[in-house]
N, C-alpha and C. Protein backbone atom coordinates (compact mmCIF):
# COMPACT_ATOMS: atom_id res chain seq x y z
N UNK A 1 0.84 -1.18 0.00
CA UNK A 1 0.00 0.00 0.00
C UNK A 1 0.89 1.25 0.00
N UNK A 2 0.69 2.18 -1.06
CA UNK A 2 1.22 3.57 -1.33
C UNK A 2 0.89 4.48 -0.49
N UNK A 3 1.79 4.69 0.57
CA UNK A 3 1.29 6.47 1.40
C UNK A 3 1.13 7.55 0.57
N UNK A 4 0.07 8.33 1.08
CA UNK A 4 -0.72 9.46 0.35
C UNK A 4 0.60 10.54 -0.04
N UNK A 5 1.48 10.34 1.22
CA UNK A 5 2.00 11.26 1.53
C UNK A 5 3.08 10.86 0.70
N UNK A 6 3.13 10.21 0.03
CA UNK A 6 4.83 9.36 -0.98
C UNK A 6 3.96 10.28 -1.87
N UNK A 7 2.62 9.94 -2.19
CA UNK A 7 2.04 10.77 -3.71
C UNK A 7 2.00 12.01 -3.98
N UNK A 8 2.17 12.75 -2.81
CA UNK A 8 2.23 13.87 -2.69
C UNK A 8 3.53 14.63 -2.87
N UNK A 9 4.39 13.66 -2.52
CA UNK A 9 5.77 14.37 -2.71
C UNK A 9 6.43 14.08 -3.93
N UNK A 10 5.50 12.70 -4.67
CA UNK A 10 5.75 12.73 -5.93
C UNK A 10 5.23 13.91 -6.91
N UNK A 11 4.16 14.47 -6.50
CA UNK A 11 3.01 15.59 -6.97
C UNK A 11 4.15 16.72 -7.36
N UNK A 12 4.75 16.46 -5.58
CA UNK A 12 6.22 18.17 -5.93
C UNK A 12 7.57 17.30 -6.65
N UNK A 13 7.80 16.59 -7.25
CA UNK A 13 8.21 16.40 -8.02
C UNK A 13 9.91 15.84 -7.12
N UNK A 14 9.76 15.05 -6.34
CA UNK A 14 10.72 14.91 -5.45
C UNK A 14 11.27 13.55 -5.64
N UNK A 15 12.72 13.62 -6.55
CA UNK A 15 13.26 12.27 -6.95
C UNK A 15 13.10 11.05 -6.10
N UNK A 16 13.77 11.53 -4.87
CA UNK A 16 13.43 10.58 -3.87
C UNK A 16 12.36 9.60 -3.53
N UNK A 17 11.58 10.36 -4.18
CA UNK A 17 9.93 10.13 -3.60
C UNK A 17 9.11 9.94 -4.77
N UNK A 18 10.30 10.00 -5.97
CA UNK A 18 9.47 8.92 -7.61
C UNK A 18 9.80 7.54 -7.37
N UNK A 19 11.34 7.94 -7.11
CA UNK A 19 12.54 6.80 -6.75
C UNK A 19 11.57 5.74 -5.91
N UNK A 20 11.20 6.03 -4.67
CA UNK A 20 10.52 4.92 -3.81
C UNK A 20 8.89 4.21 -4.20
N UNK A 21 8.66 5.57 -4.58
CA UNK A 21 7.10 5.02 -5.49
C UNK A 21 7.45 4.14 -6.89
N UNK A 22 8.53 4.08 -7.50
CA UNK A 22 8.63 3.13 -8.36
C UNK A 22 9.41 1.97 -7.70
N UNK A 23 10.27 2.04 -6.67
CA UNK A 23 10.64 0.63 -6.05
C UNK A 23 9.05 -0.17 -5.55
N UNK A 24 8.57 0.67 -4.95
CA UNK A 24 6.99 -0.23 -3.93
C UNK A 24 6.04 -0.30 -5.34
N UNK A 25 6.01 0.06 -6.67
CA UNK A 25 4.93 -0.43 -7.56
C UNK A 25 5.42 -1.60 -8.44
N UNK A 26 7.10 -1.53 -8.73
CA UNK A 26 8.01 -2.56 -9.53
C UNK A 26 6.94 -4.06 -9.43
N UNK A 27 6.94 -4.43 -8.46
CA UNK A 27 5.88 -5.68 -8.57
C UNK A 27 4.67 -5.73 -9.04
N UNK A 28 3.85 -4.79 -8.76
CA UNK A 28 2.59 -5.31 -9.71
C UNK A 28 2.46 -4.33 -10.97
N UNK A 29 3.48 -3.32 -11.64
CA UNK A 29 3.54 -2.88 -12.64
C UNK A 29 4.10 -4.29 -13.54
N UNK A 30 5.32 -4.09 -12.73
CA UNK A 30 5.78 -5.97 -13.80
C UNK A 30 5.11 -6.85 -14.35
N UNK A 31 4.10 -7.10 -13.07
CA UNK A 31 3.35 -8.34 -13.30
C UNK A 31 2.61 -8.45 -14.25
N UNK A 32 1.83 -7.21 -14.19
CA UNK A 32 0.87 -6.37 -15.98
C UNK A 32 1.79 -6.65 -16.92
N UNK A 33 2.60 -5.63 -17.04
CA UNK A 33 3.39 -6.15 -18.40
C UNK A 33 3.79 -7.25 -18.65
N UNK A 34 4.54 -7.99 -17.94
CA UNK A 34 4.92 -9.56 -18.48
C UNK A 34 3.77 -10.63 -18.19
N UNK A 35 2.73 -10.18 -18.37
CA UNK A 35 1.84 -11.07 -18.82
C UNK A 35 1.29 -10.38 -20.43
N UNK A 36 1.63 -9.51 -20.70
CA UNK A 36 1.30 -9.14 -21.70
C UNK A 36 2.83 -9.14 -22.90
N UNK A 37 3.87 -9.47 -22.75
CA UNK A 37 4.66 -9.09 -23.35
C UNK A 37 5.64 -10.25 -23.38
N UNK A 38 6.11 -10.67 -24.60
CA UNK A 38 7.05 -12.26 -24.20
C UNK A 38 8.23 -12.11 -23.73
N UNK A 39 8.89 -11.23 -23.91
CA UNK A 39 10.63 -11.08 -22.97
C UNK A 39 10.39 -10.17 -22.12
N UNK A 40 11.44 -10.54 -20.95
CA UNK A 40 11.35 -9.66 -20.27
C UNK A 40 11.78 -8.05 -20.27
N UNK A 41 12.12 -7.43 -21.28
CA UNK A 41 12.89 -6.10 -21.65
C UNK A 41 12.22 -5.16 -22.21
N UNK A 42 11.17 -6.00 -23.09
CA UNK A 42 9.65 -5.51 -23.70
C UNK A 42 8.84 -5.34 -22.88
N UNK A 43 8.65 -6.03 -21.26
CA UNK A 43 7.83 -5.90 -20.17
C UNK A 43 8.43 -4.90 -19.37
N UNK A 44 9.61 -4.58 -19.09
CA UNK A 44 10.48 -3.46 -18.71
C UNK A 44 10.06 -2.29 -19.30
N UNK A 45 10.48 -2.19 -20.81
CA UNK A 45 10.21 -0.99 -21.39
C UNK A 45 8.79 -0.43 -21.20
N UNK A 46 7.35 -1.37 -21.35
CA UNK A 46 6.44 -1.42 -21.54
C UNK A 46 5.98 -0.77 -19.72
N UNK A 47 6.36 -1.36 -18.61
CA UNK A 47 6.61 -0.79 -17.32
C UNK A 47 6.83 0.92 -17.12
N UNK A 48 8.30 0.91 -17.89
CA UNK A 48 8.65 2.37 -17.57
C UNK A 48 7.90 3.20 -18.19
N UNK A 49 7.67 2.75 -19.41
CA UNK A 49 6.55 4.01 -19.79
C UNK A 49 5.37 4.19 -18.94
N UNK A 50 4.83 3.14 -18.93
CA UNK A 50 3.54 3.08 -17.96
C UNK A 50 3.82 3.69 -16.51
N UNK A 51 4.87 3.67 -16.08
CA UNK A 51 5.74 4.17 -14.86
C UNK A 51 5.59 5.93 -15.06
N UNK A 52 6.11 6.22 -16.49
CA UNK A 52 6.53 7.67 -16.62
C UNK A 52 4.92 8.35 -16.65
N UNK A 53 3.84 7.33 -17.63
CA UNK A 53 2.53 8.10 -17.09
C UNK A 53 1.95 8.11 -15.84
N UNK A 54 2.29 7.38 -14.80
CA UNK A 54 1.56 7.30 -13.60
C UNK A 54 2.42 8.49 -13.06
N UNK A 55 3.35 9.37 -13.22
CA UNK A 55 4.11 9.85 -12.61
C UNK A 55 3.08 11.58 -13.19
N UNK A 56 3.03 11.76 -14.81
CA UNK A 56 2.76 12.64 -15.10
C UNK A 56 1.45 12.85 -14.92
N UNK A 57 0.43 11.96 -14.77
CA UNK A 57 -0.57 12.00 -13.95
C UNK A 57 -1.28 11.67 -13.08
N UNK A 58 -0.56 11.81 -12.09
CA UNK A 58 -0.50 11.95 -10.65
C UNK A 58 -1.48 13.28 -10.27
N UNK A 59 -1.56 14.35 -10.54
CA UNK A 59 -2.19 15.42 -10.23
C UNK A 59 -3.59 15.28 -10.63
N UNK A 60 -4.04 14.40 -12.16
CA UNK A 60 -5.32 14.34 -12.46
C UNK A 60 -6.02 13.05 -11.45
N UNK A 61 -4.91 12.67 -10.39
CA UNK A 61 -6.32 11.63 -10.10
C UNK A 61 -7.07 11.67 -9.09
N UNK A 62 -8.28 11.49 -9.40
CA UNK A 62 -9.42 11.71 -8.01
C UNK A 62 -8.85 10.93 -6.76
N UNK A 63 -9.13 11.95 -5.64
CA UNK A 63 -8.71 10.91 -4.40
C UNK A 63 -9.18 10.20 -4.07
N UNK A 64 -10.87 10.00 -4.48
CA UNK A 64 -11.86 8.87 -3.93
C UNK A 64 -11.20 7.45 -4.73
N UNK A 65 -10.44 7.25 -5.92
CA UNK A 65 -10.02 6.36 -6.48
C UNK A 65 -8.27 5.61 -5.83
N UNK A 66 -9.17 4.64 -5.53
CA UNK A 66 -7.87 3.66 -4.94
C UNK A 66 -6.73 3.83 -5.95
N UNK A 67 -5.49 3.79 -5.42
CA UNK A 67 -4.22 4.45 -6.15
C UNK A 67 -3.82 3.33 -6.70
N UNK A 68 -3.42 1.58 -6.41
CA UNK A 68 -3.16 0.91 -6.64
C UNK A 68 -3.72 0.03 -8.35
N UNK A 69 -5.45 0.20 -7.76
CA UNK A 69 -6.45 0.28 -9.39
C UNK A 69 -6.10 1.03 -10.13
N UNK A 70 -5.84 2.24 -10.18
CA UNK A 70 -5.41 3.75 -10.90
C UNK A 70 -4.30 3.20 -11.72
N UNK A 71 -3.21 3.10 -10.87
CA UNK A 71 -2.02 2.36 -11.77
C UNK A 71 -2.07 1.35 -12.28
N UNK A 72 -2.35 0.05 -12.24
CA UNK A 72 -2.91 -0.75 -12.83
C UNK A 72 -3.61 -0.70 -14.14
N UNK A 73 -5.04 0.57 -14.28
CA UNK A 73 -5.52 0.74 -15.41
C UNK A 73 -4.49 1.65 -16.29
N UNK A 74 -3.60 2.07 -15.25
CA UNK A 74 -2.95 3.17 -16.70
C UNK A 74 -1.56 2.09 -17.31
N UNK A 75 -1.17 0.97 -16.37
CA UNK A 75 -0.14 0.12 -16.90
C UNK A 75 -0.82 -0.38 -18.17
N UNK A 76 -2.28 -1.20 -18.21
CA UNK A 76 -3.16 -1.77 -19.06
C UNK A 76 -3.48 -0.99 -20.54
N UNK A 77 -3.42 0.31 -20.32
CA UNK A 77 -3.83 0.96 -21.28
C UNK A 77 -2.69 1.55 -21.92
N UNK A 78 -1.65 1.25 -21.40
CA UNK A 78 -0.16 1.29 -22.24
C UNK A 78 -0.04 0.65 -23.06
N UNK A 79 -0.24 -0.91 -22.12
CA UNK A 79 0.32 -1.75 -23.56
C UNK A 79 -0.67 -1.97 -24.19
N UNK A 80 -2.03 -1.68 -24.65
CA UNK A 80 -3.20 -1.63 -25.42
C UNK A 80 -2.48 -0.10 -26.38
N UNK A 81 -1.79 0.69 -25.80
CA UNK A 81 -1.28 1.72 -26.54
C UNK A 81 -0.43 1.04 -27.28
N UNK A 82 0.51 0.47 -26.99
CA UNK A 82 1.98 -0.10 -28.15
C UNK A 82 1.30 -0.93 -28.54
N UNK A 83 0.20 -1.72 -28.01
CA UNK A 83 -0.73 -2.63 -29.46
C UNK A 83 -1.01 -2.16 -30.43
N UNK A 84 -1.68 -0.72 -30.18
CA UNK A 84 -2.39 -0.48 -31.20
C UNK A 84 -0.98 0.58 -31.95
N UNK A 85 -0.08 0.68 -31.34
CA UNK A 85 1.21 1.32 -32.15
C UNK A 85 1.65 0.39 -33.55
N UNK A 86 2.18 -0.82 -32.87
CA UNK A 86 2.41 -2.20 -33.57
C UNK A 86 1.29 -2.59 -34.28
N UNK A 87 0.37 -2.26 -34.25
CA UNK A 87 -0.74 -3.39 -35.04
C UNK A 87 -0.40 -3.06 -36.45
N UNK A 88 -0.37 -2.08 -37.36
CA UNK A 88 -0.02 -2.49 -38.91
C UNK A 88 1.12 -3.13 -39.31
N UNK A 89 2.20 -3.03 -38.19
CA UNK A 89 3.45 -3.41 -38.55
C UNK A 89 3.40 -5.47 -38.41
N UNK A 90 2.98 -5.65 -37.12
CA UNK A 90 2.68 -7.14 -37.24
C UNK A 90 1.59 -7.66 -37.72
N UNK A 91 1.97 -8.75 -38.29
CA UNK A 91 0.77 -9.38 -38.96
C UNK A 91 0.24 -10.82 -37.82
N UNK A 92 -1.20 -11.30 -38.02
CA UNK A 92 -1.37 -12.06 -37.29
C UNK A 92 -0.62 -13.59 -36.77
N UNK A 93 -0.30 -13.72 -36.04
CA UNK A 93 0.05 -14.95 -35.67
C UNK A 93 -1.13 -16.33 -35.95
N UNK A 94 -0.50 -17.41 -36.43
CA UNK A 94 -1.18 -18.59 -36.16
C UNK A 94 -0.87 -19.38 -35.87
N UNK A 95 -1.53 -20.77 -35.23
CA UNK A 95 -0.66 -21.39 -34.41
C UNK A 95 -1.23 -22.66 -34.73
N UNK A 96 -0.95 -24.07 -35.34
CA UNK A 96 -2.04 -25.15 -35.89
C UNK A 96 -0.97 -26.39 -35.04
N UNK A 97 -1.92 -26.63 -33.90
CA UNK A 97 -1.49 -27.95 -33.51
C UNK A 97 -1.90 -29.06 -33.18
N UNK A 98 -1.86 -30.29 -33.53
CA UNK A 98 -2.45 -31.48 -33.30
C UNK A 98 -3.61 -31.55 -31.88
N UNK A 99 -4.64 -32.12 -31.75
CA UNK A 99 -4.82 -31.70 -30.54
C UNK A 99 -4.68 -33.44 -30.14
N UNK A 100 -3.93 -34.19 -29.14
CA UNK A 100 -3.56 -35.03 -28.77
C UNK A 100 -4.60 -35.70 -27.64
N UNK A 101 -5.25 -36.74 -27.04
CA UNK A 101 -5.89 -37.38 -26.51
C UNK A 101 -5.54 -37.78 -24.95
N UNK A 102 -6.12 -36.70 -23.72
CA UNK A 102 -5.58 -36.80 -22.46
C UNK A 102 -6.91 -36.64 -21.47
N UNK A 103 -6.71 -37.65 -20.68
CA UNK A 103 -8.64 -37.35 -19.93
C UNK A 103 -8.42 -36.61 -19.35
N UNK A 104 -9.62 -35.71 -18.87
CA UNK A 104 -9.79 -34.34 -18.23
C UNK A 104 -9.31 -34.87 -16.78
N UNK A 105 -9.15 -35.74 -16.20
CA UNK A 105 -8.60 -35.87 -14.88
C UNK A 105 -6.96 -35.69 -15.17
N UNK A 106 -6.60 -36.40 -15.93
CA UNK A 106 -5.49 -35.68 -16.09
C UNK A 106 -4.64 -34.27 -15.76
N UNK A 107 -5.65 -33.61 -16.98
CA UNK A 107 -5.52 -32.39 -17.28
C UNK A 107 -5.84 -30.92 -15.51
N UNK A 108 -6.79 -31.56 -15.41
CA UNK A 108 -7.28 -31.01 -13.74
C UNK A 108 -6.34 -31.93 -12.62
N UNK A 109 -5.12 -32.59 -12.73
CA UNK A 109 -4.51 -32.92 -11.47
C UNK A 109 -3.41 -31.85 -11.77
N UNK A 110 -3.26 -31.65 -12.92
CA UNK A 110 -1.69 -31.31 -13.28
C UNK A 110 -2.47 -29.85 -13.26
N UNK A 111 -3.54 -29.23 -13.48
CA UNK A 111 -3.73 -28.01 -13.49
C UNK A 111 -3.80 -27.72 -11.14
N UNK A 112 -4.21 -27.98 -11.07
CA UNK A 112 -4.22 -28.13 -9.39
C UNK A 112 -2.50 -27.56 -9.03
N UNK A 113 -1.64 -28.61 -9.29
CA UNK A 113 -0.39 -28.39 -9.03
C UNK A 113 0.45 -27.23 -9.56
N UNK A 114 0.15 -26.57 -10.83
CA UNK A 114 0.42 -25.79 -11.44
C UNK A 114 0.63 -24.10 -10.37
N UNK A 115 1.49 -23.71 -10.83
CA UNK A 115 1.85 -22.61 -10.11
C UNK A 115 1.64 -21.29 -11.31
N UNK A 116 1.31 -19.90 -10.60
CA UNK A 116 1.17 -19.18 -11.20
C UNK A 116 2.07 -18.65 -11.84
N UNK A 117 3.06 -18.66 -12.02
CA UNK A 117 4.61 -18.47 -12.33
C UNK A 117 4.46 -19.50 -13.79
N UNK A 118 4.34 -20.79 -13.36
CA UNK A 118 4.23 -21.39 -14.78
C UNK A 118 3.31 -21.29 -16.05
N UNK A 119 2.33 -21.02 -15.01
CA UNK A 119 0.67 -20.45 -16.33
C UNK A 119 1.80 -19.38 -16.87
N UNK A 120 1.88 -18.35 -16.32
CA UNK A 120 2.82 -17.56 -17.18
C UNK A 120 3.73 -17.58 -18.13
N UNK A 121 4.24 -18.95 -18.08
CA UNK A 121 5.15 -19.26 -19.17
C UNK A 121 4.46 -19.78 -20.02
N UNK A 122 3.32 -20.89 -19.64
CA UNK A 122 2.55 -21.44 -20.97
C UNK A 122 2.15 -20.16 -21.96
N UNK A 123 1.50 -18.92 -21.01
CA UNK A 123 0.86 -18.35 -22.09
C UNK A 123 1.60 -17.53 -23.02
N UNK A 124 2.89 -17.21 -22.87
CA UNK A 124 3.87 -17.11 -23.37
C UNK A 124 3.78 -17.77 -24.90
N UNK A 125 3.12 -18.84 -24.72
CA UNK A 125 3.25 -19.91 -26.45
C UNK A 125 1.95 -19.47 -26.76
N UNK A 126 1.00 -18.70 -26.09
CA UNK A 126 0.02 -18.29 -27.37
C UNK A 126 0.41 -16.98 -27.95
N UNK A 127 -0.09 -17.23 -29.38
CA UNK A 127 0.08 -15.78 -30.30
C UNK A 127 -0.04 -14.82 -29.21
N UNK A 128 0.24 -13.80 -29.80
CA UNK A 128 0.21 -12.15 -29.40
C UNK A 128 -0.76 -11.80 -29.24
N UNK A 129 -1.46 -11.31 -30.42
CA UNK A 129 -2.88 -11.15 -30.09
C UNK A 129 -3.74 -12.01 -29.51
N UNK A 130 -3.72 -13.42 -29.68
CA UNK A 130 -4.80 -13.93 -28.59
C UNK A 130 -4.39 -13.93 -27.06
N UNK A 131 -2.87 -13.87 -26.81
CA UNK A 131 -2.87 -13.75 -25.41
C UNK A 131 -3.52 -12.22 -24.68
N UNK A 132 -3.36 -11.36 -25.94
CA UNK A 132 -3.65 -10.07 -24.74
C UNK A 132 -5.17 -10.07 -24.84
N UNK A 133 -5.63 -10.45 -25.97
CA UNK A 133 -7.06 -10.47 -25.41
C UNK A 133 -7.73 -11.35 -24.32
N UNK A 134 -6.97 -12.44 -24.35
CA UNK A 134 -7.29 -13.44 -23.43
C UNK A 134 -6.67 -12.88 -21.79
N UNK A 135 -5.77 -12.35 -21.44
CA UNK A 135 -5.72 -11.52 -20.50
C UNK A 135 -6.66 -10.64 -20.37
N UNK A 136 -6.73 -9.64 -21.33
CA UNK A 136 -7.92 -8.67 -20.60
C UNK A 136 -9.20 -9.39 -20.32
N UNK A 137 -9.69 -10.36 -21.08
CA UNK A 137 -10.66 -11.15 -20.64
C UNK A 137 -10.21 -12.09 -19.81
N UNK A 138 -9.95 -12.49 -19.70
CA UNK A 138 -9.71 -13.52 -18.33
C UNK A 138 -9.06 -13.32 -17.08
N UNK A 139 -8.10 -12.26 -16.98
CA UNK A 139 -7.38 -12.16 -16.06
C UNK A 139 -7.92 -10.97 -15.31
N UNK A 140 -8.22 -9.76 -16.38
CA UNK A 140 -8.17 -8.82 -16.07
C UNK A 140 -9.25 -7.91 -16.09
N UNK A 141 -10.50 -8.99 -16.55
CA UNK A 141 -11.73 -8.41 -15.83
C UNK A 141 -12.77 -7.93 -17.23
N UNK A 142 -12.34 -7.62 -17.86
CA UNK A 142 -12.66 -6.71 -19.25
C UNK A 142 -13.60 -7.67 -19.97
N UNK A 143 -15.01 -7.11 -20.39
CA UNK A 143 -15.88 -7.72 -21.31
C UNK A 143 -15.55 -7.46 -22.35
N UNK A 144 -16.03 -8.53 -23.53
CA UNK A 144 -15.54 -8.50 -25.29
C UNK A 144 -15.91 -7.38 -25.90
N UNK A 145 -17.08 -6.87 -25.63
CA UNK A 145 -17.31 -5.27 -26.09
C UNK A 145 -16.03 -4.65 -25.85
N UNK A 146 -16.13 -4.54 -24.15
CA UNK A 146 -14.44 -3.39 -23.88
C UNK A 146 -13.55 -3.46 -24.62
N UNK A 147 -13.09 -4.52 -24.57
CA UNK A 147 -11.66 -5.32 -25.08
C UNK A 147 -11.93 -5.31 -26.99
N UNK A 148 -13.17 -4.93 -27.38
CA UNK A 148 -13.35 -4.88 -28.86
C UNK A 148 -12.94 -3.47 -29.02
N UNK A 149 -13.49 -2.50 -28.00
CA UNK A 149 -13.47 -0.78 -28.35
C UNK A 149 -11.56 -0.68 -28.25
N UNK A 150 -10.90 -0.96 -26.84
CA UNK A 150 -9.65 -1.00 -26.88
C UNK A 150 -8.66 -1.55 -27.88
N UNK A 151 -9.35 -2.20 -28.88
CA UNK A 151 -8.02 -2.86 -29.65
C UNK A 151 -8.69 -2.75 -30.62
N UNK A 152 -9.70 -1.90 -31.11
CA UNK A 152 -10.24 -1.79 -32.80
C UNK A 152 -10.82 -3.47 -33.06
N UNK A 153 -11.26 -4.09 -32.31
CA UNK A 153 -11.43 -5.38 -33.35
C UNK A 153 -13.11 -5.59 -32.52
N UNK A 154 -13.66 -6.68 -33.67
CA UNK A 154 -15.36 -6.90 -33.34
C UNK A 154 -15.07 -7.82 -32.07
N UNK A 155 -16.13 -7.88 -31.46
CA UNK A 155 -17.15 -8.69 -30.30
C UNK A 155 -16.53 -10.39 -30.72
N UNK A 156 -16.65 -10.75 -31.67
CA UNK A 156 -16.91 -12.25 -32.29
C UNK A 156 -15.04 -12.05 -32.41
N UNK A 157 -14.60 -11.68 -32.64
CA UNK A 157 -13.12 -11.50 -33.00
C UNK A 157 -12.16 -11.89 -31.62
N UNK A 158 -13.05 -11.13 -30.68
CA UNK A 158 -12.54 -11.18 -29.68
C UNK A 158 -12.78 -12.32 -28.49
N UNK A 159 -13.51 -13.10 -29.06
CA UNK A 159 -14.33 -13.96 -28.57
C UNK A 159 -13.54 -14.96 -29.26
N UNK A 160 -13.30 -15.08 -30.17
CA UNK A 160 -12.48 -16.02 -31.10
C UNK A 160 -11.03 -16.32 -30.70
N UNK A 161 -10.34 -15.11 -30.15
CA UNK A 161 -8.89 -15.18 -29.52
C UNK A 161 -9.18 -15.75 -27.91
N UNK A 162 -10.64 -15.33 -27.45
CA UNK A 162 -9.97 -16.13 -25.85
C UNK A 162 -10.12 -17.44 -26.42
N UNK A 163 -11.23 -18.07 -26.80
CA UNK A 163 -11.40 -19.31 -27.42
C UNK A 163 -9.81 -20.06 -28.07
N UNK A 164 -9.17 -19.14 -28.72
CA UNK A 164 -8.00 -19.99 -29.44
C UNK A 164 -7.45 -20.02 -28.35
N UNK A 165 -6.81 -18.76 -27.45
CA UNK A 165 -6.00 -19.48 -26.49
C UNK A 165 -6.43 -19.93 -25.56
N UNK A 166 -7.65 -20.45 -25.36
CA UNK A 166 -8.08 -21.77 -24.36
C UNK A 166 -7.70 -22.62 -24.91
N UNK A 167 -7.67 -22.77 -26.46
CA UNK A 167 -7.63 -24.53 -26.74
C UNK A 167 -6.32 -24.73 -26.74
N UNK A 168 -5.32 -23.65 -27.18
CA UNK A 168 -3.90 -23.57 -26.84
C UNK A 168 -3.22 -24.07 -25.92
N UNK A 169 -3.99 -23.34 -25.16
CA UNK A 169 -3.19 -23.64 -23.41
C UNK A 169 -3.90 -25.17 -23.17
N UNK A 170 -5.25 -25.28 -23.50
CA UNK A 170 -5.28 -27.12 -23.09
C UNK A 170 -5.15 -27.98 -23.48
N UNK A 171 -4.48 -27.69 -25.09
CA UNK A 171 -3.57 -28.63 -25.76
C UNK A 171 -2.07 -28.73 -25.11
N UNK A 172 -1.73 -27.37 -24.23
CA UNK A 172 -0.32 -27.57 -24.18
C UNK A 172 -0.50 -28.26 -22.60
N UNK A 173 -1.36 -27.85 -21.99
CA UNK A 173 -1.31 -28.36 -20.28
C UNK A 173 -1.93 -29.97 -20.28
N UNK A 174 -2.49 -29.82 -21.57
CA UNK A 174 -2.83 -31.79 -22.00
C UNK A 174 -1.69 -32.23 -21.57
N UNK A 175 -0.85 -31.87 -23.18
CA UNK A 175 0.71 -32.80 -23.11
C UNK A 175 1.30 -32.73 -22.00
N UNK A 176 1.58 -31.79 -21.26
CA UNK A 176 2.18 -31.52 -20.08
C UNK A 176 1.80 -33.12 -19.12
N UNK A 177 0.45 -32.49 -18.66
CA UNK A 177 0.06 -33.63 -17.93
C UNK A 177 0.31 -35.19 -18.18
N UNK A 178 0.03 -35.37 -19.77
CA UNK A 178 0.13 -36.58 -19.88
C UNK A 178 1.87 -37.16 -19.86
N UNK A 179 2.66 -36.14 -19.77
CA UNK A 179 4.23 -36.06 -19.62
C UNK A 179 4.38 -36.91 -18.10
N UNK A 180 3.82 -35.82 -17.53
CA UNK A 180 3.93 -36.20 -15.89
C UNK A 180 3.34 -37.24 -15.26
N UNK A 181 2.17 -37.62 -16.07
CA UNK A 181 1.88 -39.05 -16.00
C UNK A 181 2.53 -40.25 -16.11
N UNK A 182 3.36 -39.45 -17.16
CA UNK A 182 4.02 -40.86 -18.30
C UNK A 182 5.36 -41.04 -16.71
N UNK A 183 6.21 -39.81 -16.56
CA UNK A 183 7.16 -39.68 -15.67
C UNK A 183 6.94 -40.41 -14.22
N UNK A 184 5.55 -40.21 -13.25
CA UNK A 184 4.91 -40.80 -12.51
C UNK A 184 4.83 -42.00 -13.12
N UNK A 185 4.32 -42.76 -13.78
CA UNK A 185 4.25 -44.35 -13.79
C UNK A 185 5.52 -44.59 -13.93
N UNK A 186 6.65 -43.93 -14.74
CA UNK A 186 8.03 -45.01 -14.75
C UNK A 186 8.66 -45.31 -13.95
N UNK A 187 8.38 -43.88 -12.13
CA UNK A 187 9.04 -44.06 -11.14
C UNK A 187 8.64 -45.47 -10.65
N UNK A 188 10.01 -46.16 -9.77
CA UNK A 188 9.81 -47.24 -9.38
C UNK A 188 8.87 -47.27 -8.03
């Protein structure tokens, strides 16, 4: 939790007191970006900017609004900014993979054990665009309308990317599982 009084002295413009407000946000600014971004340097860069706007508007924000949400939506609407920077330059990703045969008990023991640290890496292997839509929808709260107005694309479009990277991720947490299965039965 951010003291009022750190925001305030960020307000007067007091290195010290950017300096410590960006050490105490480093964690959940990070966390936004590198779920949205595949290396970590692109989640950095993507941070500091989002860092440099929470700094420059600091003065516009209502006090009734929790400071922690505040930053958060302005980290979110960064990298929805370098999306929509990048979008003519990249072209869509696709991704065509076998879908392989693993029973849902499987799939739900190995999801149980799973750590949040690792979901993070799986989603890492979906496209670009379906992961960030699938973040703002899934992670991060956002209905397909929202998430259609924020990134220029239709309702059904967007609906189509959480969908791909669901089947993504439970084609890849299939194999996984059925890995650890295979590994579990060979132990003696």
């Amino acid at each position: 939790m951010v003291r009022e009084s750190l925001i305030a002295d960020c307000i007067r413009r007091d290195p010290r007191a950017e300096q410590e407000l960006y050490k105490a946000l480093y964690p959940l600014m990070m966390s936004i970006c590198s779920r949205y971004e595949r290396n970590r340097q692109d989640a950095a860069a993507c941070m500091n900017e989002g860092f440099l706007k929470v700094l420059v508007n600091l003065r516009k924000r209502r006090p009734e609004v929790p400071f922690e949400p505040w930053v958060r939506r302005i980290l979110i609407n960064t990298v929805i900014d370098g999306f929509r920077k990048e979008k003519e330059r990249k072209a869509m990703e696709t991704m065509e993979v076998p879908m392989e045969t693993h029973t849902a008990n499987e799939v739900n023991d190995y999801l149980r054990h799973m750590e949040a640290e690792a979901f993070a890496e799986l989603l890492v292997r979906v496209p670009e665009m379906s992961r960030k839509v699938f973040n703002l929808f899934a992670i991060d709260g956002f209905s397909h309308a929202e998430i259609g107005r924020m990134l220029g694309i239709s309702t059904g479009t967007s609906k189509w990317h959480v969908s791909h990277a669901r089947q993504l991720l439970q084609r890849t947490i299939a194999e996984l599982a059925g890995a650890a299965t295979v590994a579990k039965d060979a132990l003696p």
